[in-house]
N, C-alpha and C. Protein backbone atom coordinates (compact mmCIF):
# COMPACT_ATOMS: atom_id res chain seq x y z
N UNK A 1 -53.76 -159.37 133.28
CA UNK A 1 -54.23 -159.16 131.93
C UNK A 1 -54.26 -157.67 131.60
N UNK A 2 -54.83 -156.90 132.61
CA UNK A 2 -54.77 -155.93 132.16
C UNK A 2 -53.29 -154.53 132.12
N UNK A 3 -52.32 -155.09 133.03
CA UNK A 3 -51.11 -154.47 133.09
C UNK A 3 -50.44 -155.20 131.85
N UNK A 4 -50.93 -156.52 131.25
CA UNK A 4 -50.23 -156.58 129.88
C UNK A 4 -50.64 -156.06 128.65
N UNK A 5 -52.31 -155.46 128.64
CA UNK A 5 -52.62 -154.77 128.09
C UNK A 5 -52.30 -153.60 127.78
N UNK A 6 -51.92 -152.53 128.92
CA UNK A 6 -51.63 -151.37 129.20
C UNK A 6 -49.81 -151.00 129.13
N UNK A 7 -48.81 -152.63 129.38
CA UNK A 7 -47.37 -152.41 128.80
C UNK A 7 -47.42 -152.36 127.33
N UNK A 8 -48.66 -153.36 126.71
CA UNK A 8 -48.60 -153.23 125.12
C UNK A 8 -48.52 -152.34 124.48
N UNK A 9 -49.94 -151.56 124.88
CA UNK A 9 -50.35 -149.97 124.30
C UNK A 9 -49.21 -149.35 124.64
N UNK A 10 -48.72 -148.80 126.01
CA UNK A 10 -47.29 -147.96 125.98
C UNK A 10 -46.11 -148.68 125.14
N UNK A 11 -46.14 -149.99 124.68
CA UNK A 11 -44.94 -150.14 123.90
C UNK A 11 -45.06 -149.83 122.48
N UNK A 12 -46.50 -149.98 122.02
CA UNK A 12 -46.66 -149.72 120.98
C UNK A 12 -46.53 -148.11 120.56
N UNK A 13 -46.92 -147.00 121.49
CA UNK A 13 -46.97 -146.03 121.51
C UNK A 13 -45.15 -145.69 121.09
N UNK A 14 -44.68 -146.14 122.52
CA UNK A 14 -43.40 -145.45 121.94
C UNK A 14 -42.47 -146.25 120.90
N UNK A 15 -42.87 -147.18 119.96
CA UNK A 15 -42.24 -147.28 118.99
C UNK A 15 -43.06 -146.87 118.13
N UNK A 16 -44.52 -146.71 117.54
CA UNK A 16 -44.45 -146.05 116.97
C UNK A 16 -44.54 -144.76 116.75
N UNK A 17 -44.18 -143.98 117.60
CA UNK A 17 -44.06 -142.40 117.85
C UNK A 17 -42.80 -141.77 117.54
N UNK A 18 -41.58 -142.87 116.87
CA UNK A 18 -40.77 -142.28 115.93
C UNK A 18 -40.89 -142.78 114.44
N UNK A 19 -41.67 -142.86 114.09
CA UNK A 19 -42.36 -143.62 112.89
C UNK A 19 -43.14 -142.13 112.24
N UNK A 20 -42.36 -141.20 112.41
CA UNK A 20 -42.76 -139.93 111.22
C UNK A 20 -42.60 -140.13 110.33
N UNK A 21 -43.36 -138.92 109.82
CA UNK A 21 -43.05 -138.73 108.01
C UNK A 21 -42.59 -137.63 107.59
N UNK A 22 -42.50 -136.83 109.02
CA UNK A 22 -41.79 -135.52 108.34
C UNK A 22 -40.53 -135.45 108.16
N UNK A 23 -40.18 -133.92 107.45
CA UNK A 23 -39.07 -133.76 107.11
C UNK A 23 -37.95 -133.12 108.28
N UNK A 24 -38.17 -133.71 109.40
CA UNK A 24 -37.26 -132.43 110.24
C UNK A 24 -35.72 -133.03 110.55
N UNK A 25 -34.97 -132.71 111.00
CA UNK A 25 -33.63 -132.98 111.18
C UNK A 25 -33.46 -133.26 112.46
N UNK A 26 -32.86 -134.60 113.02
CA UNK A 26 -32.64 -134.42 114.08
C UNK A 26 -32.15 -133.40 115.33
N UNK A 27 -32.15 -133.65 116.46
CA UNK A 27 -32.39 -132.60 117.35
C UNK A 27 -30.56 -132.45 117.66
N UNK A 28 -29.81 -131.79 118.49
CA UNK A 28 -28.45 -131.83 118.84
C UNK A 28 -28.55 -133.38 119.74
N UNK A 29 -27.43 -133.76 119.45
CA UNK A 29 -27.35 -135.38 120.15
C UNK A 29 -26.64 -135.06 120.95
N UNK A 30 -26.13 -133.52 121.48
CA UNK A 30 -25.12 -133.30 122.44
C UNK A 30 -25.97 -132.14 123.31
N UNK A 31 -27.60 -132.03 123.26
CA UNK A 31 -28.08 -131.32 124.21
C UNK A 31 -28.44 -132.26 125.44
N UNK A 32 -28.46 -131.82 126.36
CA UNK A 32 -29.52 -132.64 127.57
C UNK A 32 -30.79 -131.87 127.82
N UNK A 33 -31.50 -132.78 128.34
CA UNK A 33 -33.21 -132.39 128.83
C UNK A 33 -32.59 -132.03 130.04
N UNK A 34 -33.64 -130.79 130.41
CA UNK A 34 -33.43 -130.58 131.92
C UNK A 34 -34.87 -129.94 132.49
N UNK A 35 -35.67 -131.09 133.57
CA UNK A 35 -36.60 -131.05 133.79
C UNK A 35 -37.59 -129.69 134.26
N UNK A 36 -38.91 -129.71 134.09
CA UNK A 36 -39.01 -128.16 135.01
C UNK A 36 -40.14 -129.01 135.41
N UNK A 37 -40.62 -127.47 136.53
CA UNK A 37 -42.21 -127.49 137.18
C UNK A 37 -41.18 -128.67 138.43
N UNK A 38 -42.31 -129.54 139.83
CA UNK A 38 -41.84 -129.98 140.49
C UNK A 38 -41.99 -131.28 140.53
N UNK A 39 -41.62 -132.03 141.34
CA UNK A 39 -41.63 -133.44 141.07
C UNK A 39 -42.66 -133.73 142.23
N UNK A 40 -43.66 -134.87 142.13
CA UNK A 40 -44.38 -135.31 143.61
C UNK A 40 -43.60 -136.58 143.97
N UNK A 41 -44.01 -136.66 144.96
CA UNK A 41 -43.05 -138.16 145.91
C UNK A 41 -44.12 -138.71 145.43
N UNK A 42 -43.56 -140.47 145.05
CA UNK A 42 -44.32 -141.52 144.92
C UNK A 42 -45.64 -141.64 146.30
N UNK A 43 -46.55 -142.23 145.78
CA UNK A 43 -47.29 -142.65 147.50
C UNK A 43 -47.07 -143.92 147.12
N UNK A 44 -47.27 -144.39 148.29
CA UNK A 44 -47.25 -146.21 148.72
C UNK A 44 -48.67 -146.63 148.18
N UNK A 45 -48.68 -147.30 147.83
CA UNK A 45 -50.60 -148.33 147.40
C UNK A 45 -50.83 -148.41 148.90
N UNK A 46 -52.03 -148.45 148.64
CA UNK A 46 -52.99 -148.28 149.88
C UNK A 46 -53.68 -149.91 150.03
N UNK A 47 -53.44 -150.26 151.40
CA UNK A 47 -53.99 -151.68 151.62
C UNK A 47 -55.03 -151.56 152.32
N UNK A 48 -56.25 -152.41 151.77
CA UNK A 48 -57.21 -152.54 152.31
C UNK A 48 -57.21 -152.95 153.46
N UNK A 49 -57.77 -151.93 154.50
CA UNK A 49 -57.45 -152.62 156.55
C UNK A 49 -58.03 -153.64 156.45
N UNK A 50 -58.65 -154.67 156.00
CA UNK A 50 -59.55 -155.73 156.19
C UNK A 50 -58.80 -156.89 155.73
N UNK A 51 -57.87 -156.65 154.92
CA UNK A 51 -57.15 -158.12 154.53
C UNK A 51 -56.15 -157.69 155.69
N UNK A 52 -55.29 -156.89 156.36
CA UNK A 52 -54.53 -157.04 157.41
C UNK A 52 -54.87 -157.41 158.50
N UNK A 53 -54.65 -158.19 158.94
CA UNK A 53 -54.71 -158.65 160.23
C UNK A 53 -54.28 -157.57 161.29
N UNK A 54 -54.95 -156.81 162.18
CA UNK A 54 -54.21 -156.34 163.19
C UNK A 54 -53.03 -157.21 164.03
N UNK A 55 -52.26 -156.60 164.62
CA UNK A 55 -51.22 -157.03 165.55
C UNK A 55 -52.07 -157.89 166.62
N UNK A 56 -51.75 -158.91 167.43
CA UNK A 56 -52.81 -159.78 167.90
C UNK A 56 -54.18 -159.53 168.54
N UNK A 57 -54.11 -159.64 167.40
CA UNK A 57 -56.29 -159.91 166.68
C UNK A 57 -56.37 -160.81 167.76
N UNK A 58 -57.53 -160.83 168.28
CA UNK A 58 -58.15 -161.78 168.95
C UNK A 58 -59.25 -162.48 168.34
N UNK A 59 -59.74 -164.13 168.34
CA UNK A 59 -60.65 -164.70 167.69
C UNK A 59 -62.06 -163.66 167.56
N UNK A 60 -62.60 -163.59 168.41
CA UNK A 60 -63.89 -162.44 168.29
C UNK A 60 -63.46 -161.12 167.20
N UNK A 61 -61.97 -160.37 166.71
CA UNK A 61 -61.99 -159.34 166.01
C UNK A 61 -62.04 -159.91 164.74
N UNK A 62 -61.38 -161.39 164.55
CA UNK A 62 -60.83 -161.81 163.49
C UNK A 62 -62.23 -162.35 162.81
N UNK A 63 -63.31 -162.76 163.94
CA UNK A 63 -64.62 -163.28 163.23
C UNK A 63 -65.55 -161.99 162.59
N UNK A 64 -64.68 -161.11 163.51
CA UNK A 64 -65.87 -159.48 162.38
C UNK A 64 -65.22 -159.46 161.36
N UNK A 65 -63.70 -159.52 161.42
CA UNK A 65 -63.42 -158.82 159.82
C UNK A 65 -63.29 -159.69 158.90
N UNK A 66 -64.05 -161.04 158.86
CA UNK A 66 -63.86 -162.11 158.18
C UNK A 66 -65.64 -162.13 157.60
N UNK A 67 -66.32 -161.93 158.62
CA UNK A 67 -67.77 -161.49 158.22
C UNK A 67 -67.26 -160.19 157.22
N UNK A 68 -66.89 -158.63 157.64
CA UNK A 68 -66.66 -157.97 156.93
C UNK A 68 -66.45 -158.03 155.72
N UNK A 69 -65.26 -158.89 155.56
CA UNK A 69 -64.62 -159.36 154.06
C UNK A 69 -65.39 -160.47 153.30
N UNK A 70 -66.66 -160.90 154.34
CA UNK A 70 -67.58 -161.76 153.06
C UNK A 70 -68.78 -160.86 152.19
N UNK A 71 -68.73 -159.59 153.26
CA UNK A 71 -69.77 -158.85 152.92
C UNK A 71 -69.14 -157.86 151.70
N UNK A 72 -67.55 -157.72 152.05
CA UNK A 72 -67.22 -156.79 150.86
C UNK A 72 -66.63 -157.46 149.43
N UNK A 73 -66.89 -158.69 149.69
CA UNK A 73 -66.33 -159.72 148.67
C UNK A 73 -67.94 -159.64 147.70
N UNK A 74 -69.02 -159.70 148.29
CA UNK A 74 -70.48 -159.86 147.67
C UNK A 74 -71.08 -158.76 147.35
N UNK A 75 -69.84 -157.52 147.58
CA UNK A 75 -70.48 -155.96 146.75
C UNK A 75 -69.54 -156.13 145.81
N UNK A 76 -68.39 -156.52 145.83
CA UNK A 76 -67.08 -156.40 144.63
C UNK A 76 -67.05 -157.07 143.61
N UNK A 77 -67.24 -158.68 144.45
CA UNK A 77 -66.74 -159.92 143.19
C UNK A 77 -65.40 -160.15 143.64
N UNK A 78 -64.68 -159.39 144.28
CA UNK A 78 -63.23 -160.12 144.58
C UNK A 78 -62.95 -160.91 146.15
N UNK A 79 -63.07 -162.43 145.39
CA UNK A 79 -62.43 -162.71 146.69
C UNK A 79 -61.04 -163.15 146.85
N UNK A 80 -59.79 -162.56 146.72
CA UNK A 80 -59.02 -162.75 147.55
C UNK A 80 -58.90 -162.88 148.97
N UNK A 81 -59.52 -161.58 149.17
CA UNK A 81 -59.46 -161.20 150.89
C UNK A 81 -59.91 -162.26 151.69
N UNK A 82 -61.23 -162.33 151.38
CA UNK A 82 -61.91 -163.58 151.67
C UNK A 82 -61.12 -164.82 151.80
N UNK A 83 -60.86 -165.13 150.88
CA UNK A 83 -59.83 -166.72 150.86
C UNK A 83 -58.96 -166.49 151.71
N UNK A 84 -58.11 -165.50 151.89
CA UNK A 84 -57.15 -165.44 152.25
C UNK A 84 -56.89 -165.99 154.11
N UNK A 85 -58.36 -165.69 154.78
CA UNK A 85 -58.73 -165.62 156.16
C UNK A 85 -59.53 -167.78 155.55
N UNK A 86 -59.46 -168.18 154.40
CA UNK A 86 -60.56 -169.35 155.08
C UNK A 86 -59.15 -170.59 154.57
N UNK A 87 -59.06 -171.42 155.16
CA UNK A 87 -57.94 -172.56 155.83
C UNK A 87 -58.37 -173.43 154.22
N UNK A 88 -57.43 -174.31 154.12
CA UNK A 88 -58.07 -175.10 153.20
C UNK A 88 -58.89 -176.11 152.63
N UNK A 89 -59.37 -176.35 154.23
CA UNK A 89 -60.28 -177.23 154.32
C UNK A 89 -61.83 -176.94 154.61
N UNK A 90 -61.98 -175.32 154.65
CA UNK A 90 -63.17 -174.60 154.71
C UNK A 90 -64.02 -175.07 153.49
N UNK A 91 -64.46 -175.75 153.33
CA UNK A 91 -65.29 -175.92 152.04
C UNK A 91 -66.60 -174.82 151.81
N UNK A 92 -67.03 -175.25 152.99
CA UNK A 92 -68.39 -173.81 152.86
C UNK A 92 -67.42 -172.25 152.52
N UNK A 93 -66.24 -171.83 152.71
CA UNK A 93 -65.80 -170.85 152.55
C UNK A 93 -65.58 -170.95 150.98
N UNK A 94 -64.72 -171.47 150.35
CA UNK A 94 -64.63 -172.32 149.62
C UNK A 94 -65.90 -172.35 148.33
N UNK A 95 -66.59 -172.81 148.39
CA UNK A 95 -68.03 -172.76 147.77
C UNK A 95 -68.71 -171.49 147.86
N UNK A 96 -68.39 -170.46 148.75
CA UNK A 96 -69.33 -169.18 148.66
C UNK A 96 -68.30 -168.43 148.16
N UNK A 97 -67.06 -167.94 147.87
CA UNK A 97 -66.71 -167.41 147.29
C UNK A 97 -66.53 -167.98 145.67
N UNK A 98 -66.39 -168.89 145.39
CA UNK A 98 -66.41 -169.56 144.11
C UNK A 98 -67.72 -169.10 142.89
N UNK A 99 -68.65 -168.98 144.08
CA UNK A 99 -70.23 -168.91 143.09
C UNK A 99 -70.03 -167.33 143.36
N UNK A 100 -69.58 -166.84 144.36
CA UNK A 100 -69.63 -164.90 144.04
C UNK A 100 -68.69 -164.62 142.79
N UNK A 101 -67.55 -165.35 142.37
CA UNK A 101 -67.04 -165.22 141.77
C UNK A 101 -67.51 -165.38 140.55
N UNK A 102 -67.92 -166.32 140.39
CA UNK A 102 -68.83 -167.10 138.73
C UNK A 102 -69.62 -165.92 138.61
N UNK A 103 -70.69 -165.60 139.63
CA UNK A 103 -71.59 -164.19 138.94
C UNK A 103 -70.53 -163.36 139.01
N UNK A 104 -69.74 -162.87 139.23
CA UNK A 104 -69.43 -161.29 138.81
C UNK A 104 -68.51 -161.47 137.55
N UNK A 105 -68.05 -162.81 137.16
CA UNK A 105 -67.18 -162.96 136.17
C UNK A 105 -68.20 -163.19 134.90
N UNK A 106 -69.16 -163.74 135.27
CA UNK A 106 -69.77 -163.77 133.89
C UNK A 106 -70.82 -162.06 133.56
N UNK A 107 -70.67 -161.40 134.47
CA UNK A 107 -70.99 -160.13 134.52
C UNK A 107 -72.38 -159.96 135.24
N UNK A 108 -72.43 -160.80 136.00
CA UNK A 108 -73.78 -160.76 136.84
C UNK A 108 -73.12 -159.78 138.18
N UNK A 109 -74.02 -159.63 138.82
CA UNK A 109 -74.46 -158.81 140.60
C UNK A 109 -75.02 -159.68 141.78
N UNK A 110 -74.92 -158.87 142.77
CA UNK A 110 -75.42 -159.17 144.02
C UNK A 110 -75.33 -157.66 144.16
N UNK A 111 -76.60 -157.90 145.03
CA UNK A 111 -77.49 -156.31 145.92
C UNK A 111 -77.68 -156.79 147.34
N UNK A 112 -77.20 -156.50 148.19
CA UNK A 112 -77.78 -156.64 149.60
C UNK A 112 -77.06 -157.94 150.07
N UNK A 113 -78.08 -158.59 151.17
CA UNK A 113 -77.13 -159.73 151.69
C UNK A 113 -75.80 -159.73 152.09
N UNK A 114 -75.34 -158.52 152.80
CA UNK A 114 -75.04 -157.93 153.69
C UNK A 114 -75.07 -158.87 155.35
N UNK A 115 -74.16 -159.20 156.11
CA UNK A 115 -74.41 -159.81 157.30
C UNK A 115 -74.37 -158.69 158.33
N UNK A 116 -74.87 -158.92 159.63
CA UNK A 116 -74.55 -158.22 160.56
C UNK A 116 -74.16 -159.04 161.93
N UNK A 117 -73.12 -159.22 162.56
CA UNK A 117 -72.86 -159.77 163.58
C UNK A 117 -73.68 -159.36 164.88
N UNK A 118 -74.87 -160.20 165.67
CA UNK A 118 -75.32 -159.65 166.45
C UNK A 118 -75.19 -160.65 167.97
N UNK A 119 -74.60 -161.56 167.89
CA UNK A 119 -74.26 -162.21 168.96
C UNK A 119 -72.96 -163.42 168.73
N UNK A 120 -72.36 -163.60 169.59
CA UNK A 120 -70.75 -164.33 169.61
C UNK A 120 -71.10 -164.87 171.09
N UNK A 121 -70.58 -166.07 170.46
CA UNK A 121 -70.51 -167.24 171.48
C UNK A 121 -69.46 -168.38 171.65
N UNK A 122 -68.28 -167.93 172.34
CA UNK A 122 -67.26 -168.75 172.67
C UNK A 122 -67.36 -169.70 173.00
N UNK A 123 -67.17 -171.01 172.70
CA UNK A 123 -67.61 -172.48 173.02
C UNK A 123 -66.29 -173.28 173.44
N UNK A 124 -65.34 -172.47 172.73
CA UNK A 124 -63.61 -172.84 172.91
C UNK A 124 -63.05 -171.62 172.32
N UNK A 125 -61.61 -171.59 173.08
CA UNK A 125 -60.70 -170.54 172.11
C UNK A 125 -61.11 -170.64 170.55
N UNK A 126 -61.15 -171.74 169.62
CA UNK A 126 -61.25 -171.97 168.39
C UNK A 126 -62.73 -172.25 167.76
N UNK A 127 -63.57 -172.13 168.87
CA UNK A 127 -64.79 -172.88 168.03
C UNK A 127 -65.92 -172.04 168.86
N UNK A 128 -66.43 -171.10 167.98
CA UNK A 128 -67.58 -169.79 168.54
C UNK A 128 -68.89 -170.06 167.28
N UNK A 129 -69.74 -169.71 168.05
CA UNK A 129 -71.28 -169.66 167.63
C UNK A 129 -71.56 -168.66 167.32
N UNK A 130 -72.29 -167.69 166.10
CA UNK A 130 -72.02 -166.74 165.55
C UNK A 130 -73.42 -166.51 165.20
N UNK A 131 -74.57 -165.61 165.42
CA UNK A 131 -75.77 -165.18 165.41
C UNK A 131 -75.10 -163.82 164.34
N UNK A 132 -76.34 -163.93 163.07
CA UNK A 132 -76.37 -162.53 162.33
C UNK A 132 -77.48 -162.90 161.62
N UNK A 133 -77.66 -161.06 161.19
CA UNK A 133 -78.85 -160.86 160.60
C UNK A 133 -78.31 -160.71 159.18
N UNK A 134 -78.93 -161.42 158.42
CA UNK A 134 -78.82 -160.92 156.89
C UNK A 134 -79.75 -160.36 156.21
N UNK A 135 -78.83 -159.00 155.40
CA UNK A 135 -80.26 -158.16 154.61
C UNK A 135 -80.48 -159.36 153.27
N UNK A 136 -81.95 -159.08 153.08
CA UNK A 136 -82.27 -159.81 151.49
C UNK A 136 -81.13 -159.30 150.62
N UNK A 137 -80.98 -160.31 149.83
CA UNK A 137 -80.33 -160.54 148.74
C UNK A 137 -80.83 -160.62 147.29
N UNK A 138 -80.55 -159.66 146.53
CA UNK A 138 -81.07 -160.29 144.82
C UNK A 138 -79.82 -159.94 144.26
N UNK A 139 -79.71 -161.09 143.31
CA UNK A 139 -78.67 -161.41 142.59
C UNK A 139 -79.18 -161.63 141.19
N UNK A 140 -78.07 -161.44 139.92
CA UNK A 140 -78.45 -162.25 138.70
C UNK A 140 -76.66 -162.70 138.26
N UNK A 141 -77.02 -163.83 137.79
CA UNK A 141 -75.49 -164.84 137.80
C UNK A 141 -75.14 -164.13 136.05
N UNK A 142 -75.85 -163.97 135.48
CA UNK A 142 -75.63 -162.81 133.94
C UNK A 142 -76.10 -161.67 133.75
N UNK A 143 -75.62 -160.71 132.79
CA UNK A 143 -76.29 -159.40 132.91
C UNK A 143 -77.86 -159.75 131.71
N UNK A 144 -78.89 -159.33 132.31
CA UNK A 144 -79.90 -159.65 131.94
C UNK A 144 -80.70 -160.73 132.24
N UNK A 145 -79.79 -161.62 133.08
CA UNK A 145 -80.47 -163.47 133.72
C UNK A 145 -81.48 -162.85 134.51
N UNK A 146 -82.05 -164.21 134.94
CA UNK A 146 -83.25 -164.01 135.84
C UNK A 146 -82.61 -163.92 136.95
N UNK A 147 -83.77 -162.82 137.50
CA UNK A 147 -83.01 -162.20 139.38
C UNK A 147 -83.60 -162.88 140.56
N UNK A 148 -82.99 -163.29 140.79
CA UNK A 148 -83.16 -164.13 142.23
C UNK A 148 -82.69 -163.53 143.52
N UNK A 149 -84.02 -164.06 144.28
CA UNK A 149 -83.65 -163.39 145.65
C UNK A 149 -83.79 -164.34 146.70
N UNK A 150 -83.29 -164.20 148.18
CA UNK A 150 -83.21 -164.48 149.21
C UNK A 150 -83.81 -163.35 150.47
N UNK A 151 -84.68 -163.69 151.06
CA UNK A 151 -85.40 -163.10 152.11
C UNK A 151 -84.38 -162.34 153.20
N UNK A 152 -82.70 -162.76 153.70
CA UNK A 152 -82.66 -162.34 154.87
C UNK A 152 -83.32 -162.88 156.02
N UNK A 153 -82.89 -162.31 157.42
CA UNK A 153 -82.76 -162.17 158.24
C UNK A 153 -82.14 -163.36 158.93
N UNK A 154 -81.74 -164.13 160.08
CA UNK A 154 -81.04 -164.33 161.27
C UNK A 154 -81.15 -165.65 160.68
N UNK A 155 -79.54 -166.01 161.41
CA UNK A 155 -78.77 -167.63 160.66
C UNK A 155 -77.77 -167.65 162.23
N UNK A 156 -77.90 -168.57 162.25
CA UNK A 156 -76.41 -169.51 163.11
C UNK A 156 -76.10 -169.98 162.50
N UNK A 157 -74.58 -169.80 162.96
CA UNK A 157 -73.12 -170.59 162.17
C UNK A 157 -72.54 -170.99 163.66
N UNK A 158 -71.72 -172.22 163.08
CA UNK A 158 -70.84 -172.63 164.26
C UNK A 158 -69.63 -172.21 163.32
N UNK A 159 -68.72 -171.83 163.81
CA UNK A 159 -67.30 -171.43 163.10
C UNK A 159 -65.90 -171.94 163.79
N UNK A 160 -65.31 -172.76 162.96
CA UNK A 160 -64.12 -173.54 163.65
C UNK A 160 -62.68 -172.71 163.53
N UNK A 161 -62.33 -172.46 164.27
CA UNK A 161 -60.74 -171.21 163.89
C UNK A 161 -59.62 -172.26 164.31
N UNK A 162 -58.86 -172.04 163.62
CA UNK A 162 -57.40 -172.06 164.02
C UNK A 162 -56.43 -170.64 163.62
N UNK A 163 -55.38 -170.80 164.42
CA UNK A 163 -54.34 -169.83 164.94
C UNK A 163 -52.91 -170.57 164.36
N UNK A 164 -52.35 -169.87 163.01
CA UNK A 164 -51.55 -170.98 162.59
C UNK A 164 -50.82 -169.79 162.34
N UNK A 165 -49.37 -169.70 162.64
CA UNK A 165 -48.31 -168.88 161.98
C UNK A 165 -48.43 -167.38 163.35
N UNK A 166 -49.44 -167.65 163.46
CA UNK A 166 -49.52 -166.13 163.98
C UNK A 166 -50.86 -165.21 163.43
N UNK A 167 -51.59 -165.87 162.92
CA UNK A 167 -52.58 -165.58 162.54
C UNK A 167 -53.90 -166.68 162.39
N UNK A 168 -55.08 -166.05 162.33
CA UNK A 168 -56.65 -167.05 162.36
C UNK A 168 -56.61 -167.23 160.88
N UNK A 169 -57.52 -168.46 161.29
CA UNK A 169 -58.03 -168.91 159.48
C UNK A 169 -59.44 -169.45 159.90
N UNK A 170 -60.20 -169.60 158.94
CA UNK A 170 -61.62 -170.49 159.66
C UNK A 170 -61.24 -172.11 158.80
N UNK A 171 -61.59 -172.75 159.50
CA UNK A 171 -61.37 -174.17 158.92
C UNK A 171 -62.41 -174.89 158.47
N UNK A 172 -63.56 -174.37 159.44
CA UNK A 172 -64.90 -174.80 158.51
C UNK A 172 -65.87 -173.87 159.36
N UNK A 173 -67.14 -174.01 158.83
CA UNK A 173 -68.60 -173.82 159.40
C UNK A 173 -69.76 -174.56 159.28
N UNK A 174 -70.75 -174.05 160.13
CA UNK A 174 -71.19 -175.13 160.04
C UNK A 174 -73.12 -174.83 160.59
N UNK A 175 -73.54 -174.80 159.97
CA UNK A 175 -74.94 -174.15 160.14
C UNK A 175 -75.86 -174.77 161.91
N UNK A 176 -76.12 -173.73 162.24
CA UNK A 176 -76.92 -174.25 163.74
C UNK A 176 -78.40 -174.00 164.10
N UNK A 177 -79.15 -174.75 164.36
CA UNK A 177 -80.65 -173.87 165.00
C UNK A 177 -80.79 -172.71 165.49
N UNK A 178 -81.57 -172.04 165.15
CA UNK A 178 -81.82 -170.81 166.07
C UNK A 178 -82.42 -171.22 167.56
């Protein structure tokens, strides 16, 4: 939306930017432009390290930067990244990025609620037990809604991985006793 916004305005610009009213005479149709000052090299866009997968990630790196990317999905509002690591049958993945999405689209926030990985527990290559602390959370789903909060601190997850293509996905989770 917004790169069709921004081709509009430049198209509009340069057609109407020969849309004078003065009186001048065209320029020689047999001069050329010849540039000055220096030119910079393009840079490449910069990819966020967190949607790349390192070269073989191991399940334990792939469960931090998947925590990572839920935590930077709930300061942003964007979850691509996020989705991108949860399988399609993750529903809990699935459902928490959906509602981060709804608040930041209708112009609401999230503050805090933040995870911290503080214990990993291999149960299988694919299926680890995952101890973290979460900071409180206040959120409002509109700008001006009522703010709601969540207390934080320590949650178990059971987390199901698969290894498909050459890369992890989570396939589901799944809440555990402390």
């Amino acid at each position: 939306m917004r790169t069709a916004l921004a081709l509009t305005a430049i198209v509009a610009t340069l057609a109407l930017g020969g849309c004078g009213d003065d009186d001048t005479e065209p320029g020689d149709p047999t001069s050329t432009w010849t540039p000055t000052g220096t030119m910079e090299a393009p840079t490449s866009p910069t990819a966020d390290p967190l949607t790349e997968a390192p070269a073989d990630e191991t399940a334990r790196q792939f469960i931090r930067r998947w925590v990572a990317l839920g935590n930077q999905m709930q300061a942003t509002g964007e979850t691509a990244g996020f989705l991108a690591t949860a399988g399609p049958d993750c529903t809990s993945c699935h459902k928490f990025a959906k509602k981060v999405e709804r608040i930041y689209r209708n112009g609401g926030y999230i503050r805090g609620g933040t995870d911290q990985i503080i214990a990993m527990q291999a149960e299988s290559d694919t299926q680890w037990v995952v101890t973290l602390v979460a900071k409180p959370t206040e959120y409002a789903e509109t700008p001006g809604g009522e703010v709601k909060s969540f207390d934080g601190g320590t949650h178990r997850s059971r987390v199901y991985l698969a290894h498909i293509d050459g890369r992890w996905i989570v396939g589901a989770t799944e809440g555990v006793p402390l």
